[in-house]
N, C-alpha and C. Protein backbone atom coordinates (compact mmCIF):
# COMPACT_ATOMS: atom_id res chain seq x y z
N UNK A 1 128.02 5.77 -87.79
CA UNK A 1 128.29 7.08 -88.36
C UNK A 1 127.03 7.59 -89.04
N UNK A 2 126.66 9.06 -88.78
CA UNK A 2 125.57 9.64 -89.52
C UNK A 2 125.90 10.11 -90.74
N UNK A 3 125.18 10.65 -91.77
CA UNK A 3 125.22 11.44 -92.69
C UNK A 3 126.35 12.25 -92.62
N UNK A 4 126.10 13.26 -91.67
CA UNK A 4 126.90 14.41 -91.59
C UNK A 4 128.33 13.90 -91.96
N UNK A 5 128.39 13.10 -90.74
CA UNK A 5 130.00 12.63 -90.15
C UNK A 5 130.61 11.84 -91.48
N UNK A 6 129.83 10.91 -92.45
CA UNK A 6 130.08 10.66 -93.65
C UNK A 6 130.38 11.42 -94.84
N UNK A 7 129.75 12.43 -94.66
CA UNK A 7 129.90 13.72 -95.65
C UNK A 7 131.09 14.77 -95.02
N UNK A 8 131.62 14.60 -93.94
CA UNK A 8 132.98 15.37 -93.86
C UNK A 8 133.93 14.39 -93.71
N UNK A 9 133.97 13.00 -93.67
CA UNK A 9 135.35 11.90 -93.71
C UNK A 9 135.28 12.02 -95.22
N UNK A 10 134.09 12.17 -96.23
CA UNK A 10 134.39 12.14 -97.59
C UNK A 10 135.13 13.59 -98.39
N UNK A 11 135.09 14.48 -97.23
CA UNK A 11 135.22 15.60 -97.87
C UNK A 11 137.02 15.86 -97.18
N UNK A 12 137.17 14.77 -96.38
CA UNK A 12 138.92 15.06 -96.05
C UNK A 12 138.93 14.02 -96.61
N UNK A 13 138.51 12.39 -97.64
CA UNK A 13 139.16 12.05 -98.01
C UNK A 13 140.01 12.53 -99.32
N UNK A 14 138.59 13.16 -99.94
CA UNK A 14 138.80 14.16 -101.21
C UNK A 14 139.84 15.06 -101.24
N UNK A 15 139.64 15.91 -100.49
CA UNK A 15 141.20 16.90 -100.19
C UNK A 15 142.29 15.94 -99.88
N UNK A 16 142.44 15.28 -99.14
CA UNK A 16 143.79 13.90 -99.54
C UNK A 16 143.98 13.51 -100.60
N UNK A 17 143.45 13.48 -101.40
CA UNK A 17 143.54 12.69 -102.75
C UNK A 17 143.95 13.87 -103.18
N UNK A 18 143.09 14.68 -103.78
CA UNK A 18 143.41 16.07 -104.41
C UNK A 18 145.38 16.56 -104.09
N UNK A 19 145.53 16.79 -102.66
CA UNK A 19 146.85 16.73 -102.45
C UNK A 19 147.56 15.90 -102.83
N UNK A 20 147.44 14.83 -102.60
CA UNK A 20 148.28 13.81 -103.30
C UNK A 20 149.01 14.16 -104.92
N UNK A 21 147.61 13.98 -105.47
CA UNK A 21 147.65 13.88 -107.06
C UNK A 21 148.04 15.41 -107.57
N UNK A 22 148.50 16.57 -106.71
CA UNK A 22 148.90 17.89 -106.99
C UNK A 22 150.46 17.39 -106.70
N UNK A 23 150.43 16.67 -105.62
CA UNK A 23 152.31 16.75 -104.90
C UNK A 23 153.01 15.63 -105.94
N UNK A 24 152.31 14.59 -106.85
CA UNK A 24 152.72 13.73 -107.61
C UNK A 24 153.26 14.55 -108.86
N UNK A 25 152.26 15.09 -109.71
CA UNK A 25 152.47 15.98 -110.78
C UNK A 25 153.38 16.65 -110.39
N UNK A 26 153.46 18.05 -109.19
CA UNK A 26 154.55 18.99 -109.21
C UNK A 26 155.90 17.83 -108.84
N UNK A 27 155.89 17.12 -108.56
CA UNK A 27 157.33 16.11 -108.71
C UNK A 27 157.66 16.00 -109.78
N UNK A 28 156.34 15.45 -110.94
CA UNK A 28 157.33 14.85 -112.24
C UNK A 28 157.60 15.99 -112.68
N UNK A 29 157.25 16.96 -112.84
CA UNK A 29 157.37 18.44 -113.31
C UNK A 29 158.54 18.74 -112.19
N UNK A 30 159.24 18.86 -111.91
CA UNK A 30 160.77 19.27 -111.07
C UNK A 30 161.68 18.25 -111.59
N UNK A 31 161.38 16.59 -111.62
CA UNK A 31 162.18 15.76 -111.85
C UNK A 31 162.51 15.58 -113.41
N UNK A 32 161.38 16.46 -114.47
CA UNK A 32 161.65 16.26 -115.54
C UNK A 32 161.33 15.33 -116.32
N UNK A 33 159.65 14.40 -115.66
CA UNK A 33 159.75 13.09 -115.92
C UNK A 33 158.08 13.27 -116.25
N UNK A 34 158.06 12.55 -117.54
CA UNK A 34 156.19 12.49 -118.04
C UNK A 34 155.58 11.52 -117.55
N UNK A 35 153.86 12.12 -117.32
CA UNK A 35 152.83 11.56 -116.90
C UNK A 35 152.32 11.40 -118.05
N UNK A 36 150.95 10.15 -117.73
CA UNK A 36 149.97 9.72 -117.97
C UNK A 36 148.98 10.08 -118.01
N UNK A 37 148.49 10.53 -118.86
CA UNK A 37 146.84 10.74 -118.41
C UNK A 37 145.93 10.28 -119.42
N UNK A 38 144.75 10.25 -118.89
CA UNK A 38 143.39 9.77 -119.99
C UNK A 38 142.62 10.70 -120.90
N UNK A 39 142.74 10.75 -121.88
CA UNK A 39 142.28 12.52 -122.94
C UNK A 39 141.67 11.38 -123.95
N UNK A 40 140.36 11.99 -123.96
CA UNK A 40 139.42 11.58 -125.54
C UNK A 40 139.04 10.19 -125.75
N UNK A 41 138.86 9.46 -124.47
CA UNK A 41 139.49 8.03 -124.80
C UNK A 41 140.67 7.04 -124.93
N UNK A 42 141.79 7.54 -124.59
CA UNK A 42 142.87 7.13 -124.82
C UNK A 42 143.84 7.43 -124.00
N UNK A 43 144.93 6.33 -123.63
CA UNK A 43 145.92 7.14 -122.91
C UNK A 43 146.66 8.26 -123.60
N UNK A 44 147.58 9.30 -122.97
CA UNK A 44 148.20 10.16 -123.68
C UNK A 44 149.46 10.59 -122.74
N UNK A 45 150.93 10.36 -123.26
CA UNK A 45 151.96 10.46 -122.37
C UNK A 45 152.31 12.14 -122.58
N UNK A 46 152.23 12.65 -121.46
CA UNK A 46 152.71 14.58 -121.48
C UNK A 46 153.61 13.90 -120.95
N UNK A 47 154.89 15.10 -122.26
CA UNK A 47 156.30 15.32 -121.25
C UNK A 47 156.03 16.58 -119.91
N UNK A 48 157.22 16.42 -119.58
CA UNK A 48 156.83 17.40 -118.55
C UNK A 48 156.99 18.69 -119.24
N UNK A 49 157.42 19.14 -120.14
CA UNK A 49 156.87 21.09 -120.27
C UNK A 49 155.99 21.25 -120.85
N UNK A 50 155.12 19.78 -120.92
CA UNK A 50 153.57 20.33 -121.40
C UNK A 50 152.39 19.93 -120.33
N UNK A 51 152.86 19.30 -119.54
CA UNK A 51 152.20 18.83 -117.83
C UNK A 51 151.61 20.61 -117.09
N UNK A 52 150.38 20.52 -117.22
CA UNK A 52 149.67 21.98 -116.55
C UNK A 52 150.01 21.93 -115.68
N UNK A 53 149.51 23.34 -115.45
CA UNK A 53 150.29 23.60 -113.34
C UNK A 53 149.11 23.59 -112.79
N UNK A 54 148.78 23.00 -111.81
CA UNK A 54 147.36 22.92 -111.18
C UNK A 54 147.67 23.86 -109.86
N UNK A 55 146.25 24.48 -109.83
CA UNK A 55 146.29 25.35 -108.35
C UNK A 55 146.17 24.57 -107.30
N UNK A 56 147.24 24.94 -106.08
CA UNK A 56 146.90 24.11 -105.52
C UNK A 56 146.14 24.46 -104.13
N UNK A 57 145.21 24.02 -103.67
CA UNK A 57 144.37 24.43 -102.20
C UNK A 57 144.74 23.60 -101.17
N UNK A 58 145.52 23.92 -99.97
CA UNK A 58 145.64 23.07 -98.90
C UNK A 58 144.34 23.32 -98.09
């Protein structure tokens, strides 16, 4: 594999991930159920009506 071809399998792995981690959040946010995330150093549990809405790009 060249450059190129490395730099666009990385750029659909990225958009996979990105989707993923958009379709995870808008779940716990429907199901009513808090995430995890990492803020300031530390973990920090958001319920869900304080979980942001992320834009999402297919």
């Amino acid at each position: 594999m060249n450059n190129h071809q490395l730099s666009e399998l990385h750029q659909k792995i990225n958009k996979g991930v990105q989707k993923a981690i958009a379709d995870a959040i808008e779940k716990h946010q429907k199901l009513g159920e808090s995430i995890a995330v990492w803020q300031d150093g530390e973990v920090v549990i958001l319920p869900p009506e304080k979980i942001p809405t992320l834009l999402r790009k297919n």
